[in-house]
N, C-alpha and C. Protein backbone atom coordinates (compact mmCIF):
# COMPACT_ATOMS: atom_id res chain seq x y z
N UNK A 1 -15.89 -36.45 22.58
CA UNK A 1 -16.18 -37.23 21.39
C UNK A 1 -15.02 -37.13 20.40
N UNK A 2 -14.67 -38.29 19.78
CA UNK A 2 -13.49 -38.03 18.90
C UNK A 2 -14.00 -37.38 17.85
N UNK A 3 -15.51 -37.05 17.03
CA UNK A 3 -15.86 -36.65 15.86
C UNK A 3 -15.29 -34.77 15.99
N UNK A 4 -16.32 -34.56 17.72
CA UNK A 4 -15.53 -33.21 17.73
C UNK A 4 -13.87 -32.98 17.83
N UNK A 5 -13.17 -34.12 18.20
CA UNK A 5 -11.85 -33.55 18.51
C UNK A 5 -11.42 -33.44 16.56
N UNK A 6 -11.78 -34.22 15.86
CA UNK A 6 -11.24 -33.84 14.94
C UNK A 6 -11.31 -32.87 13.74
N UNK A 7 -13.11 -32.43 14.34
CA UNK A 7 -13.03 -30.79 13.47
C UNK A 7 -12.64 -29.72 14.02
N UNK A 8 -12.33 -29.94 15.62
CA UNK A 8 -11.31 -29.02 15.86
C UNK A 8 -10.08 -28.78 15.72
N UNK A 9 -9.75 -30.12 15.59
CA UNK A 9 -7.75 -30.50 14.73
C UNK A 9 -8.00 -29.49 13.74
N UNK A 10 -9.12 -30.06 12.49
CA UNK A 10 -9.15 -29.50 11.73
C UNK A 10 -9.25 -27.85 11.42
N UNK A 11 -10.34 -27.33 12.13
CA UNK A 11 -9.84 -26.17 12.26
C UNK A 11 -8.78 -25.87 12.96
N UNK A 12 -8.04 -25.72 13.41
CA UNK A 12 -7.05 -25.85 13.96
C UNK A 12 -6.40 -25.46 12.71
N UNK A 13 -5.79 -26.59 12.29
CA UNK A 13 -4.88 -26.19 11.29
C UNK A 13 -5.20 -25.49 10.15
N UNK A 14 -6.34 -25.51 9.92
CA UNK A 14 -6.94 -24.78 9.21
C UNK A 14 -6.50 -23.17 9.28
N UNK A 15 -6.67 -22.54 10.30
CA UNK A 15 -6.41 -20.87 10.70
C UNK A 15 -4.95 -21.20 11.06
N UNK A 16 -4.11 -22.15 11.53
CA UNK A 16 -2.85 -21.78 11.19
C UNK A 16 -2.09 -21.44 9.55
N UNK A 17 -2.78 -22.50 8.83
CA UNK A 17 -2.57 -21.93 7.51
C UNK A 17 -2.88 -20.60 7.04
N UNK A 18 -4.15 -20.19 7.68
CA UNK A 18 -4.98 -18.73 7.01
C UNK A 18 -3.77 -18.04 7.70
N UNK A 19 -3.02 -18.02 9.01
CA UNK A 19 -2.53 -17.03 9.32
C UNK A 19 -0.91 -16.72 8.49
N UNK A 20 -0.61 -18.33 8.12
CA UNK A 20 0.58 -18.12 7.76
C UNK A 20 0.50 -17.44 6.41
N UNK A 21 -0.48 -17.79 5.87
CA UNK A 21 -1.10 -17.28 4.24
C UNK A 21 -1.09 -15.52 4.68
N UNK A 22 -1.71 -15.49 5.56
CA UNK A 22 -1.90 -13.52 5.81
C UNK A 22 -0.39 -13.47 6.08
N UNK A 23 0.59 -14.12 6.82
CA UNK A 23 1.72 -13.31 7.26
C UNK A 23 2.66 -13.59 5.89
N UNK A 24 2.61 -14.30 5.33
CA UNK A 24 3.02 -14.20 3.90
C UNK A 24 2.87 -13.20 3.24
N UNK A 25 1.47 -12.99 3.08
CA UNK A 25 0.78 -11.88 2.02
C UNK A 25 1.30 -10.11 2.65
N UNK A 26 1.60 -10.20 4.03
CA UNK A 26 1.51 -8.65 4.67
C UNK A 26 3.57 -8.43 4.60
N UNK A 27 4.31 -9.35 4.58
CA UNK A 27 5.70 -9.88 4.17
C UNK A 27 5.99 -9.23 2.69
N UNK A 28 5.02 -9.83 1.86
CA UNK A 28 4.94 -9.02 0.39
C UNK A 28 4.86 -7.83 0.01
N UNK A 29 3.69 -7.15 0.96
CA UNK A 29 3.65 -6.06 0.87
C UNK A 29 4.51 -4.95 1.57
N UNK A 30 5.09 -5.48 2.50
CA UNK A 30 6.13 -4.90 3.43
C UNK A 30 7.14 -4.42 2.12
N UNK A 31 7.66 -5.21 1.49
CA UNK A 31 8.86 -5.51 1.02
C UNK A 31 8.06 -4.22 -0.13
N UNK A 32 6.69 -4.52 -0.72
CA UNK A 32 6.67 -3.31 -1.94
C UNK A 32 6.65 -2.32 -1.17
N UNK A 33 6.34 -1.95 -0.41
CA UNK A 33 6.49 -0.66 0.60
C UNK A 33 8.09 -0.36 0.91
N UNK A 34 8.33 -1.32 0.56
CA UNK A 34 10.24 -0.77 1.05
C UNK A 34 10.89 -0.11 -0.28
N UNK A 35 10.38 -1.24 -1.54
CA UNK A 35 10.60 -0.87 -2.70
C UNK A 35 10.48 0.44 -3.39
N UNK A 36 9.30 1.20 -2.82
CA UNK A 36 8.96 2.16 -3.37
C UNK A 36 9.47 3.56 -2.58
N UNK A 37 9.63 3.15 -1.60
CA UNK A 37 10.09 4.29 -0.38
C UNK A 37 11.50 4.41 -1.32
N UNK A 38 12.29 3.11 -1.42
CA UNK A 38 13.73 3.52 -1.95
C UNK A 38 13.34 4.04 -3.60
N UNK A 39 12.69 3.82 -4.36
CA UNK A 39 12.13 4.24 -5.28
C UNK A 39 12.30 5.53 -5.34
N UNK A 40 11.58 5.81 -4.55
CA UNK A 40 11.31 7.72 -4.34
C UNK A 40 12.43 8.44 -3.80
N UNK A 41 13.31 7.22 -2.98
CA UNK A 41 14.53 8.36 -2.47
C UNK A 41 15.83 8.61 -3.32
N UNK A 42 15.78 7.24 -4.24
CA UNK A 42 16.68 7.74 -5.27
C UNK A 42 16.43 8.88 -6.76
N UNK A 43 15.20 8.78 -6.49
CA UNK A 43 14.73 9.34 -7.71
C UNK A 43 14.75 10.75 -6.51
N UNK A 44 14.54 10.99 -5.51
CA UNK A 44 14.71 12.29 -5.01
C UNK A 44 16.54 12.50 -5.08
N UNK A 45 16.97 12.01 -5.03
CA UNK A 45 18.94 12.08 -5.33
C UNK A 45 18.77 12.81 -6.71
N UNK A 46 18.40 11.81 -7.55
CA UNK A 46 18.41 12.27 -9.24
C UNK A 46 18.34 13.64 -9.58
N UNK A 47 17.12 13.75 -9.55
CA UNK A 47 16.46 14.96 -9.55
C UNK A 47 16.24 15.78 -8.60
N UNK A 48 17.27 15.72 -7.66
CA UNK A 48 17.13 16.87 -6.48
C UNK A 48 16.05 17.76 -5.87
N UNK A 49 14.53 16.53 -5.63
CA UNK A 49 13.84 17.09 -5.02
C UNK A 49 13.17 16.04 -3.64
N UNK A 50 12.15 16.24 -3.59
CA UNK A 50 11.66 15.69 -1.91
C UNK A 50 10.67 15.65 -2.55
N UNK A 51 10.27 14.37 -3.52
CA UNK A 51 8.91 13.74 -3.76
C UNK A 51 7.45 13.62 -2.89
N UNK A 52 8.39 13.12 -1.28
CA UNK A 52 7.24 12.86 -0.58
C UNK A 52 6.50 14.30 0.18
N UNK A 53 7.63 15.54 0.18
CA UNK A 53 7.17 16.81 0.78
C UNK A 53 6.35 17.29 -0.57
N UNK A 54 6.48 17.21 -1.57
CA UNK A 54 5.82 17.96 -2.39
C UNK A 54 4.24 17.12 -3.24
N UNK A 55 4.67 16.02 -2.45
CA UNK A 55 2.98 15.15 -2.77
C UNK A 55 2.39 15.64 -1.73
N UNK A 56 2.81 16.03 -0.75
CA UNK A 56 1.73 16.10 0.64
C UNK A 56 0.95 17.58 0.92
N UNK A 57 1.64 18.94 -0.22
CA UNK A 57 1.02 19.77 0.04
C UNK A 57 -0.12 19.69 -0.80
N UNK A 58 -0.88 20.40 -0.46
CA UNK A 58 -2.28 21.09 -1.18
C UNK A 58 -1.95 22.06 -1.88
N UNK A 59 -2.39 21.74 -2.97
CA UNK A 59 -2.26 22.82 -4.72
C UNK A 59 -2.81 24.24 -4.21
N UNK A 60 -1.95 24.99 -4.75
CA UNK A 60 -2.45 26.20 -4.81
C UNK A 60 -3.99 26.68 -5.51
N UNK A 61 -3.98 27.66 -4.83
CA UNK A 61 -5.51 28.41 -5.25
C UNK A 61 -5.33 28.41 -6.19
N UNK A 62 -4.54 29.28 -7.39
CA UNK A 62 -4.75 29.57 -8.53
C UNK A 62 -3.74 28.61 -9.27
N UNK A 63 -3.32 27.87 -9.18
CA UNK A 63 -2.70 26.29 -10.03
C UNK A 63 -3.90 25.88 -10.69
N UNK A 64 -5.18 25.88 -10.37
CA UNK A 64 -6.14 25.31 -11.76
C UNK A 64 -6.25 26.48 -12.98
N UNK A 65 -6.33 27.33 -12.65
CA UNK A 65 -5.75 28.53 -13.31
C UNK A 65 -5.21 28.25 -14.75
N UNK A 66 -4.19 27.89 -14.52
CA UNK A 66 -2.82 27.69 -15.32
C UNK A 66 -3.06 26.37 -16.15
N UNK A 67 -4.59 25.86 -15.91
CA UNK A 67 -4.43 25.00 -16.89
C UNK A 67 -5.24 24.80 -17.78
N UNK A 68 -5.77 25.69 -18.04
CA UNK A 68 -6.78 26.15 -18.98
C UNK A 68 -8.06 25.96 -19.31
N UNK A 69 -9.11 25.87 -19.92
CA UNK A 69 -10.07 25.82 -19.78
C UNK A 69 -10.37 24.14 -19.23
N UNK A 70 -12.13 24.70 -18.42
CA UNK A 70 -12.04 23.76 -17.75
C UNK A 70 -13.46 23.00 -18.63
N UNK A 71 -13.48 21.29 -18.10
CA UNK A 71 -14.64 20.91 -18.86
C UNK A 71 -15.52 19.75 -17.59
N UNK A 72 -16.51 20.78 -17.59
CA UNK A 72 -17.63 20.32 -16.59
C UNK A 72 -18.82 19.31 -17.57
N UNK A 73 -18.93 18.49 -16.61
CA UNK A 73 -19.30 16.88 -17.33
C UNK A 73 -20.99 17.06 -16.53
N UNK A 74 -21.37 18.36 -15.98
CA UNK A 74 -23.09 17.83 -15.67
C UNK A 74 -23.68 18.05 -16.44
């Protein structure tokens, strides 16, 4: 039937757009992901440290310690 051939055109092009729209949108984010990686590696030059090694450990036991009283909200 031509009625179905043409809501399948239609979809059709339909999800080629959605995909080009997603490969657009994941392109964008690629690029802020690149942005920020170099972000962090110059700012690790600057300041002569390793941003991403020292986000990834777990705080010491007694680091809440050091920050003084604490305020419990139950």
């Amino acid at each position: 039937m031509v009625v179905e051939d043409n809501s399948e055109a239609y979809r059709s092009q339909e999800l080629d757009k959605r995909i080009k729209d997603l490969e657009a949108a994941l392109g964008r984010k690629q690029m802020e992901i690149d942005l920020l990686s170099k972000i962090i590696d110059l700012a690790n030059k600057e300041y002569k440290t390793d941003l991403k090694k020292n986000l990834s450990k777990e705080p010491s036991k007694n680091s809440d310690s050091k920050k003084g009283p604490h305020t419990n909200t139950k």
